[in-house]
Protein backbone atom coordinates (compact mmCIF):
# COMPACT_ATOMS: atom_id res chain seq x y z
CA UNK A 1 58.75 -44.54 60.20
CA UNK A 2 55.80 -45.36 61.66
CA UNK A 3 52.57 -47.21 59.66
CA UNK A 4 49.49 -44.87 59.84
CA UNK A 5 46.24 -44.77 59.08
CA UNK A 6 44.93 -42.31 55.97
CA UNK A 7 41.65 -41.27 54.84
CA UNK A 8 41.52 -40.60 51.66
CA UNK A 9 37.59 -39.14 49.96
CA UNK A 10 36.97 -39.17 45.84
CA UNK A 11 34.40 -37.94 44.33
CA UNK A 12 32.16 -39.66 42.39
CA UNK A 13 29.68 -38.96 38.90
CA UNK A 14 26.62 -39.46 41.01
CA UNK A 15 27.51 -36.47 42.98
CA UNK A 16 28.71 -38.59 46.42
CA UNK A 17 32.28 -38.83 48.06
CA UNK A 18 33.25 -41.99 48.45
CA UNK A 19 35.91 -42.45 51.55
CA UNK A 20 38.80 -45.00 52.01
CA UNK A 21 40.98 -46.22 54.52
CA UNK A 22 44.43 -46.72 53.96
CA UNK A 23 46.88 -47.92 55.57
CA UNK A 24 50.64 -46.41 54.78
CA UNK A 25 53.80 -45.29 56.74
CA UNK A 26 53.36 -41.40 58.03
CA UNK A 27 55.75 -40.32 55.57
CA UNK A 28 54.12 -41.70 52.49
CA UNK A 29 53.67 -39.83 49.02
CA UNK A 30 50.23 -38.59 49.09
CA UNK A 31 49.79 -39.32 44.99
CA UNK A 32 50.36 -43.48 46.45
CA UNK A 33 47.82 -42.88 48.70
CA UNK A 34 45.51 -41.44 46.08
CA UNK A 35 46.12 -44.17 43.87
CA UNK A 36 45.73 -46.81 46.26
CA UNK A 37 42.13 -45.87 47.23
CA UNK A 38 41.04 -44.92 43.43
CA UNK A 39 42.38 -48.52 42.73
CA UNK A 40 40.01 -49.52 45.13
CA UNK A 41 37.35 -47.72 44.24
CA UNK A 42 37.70 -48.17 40.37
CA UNK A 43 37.36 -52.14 41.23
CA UNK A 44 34.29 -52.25 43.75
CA UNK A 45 30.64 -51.71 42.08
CA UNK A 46 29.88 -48.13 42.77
CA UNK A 47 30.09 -45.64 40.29
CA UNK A 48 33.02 -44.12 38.65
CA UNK A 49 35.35 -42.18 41.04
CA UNK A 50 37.05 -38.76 39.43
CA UNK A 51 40.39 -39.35 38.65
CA UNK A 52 42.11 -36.22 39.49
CA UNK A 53 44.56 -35.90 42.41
CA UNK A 54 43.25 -32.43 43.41
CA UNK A 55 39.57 -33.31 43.41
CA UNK A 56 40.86 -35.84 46.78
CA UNK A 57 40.42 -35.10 50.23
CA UNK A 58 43.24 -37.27 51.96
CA UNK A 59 44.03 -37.00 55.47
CA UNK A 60 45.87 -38.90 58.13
CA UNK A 61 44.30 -40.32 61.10
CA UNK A 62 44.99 -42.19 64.44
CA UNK A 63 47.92 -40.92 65.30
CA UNK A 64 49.39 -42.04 68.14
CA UNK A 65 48.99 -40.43 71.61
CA UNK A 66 52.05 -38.73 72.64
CA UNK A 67 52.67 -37.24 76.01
CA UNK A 68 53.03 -33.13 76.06
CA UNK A 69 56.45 -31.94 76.66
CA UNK A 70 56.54 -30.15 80.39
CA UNK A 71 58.36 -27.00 80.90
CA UNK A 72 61.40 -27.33 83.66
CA UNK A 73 59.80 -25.80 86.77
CA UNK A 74 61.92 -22.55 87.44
CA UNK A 75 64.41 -22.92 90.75
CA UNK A 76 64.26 -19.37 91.65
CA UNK A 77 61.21 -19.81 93.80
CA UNK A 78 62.24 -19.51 97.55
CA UNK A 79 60.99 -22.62 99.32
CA UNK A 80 57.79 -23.17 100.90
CA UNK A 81 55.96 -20.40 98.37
CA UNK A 82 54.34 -21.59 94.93
């Protein structure tokens, strides 16, 4: 699986969202990613960060750009009309 980036927003007493990037494979348990940026945030200087899972915003950015599938062109078409 491929590493991704994650964004994951808490909340915090003084009424801001604090944001996080994390860095995790794309198939990683969101709770880990939760944890990992309230970790974070519970050892920087700002105030405290709410500590429940549902009160998080986490969402996965940067994924990679991935060419769109084309559909077969159709060989009924008599030649030399489109």
């Amino acid at each position: 699986m491929e590493s991704g980036c994650w964004l994951v927003a808490l909340p915090s007493i003084d009424g801001r969202e604090y944001v996080y990037r994390v860095y995790a494979p794309g198939d990683a348990l969101l709770a880990d990613l939760f944890w990992e940026a309230w970790h974070c945030h519970d050892e920087g200087p700002f105030p405290r960060a709410s500590d429940l899972f549902d009160a998080a915003v986490i969402r996965r950015v940067g994924l990679p750009y991935r060419e769109p599938v084309r559909e077969p062109e159709s060989r009924e078409r008599e030649p030399g009309t489109s």
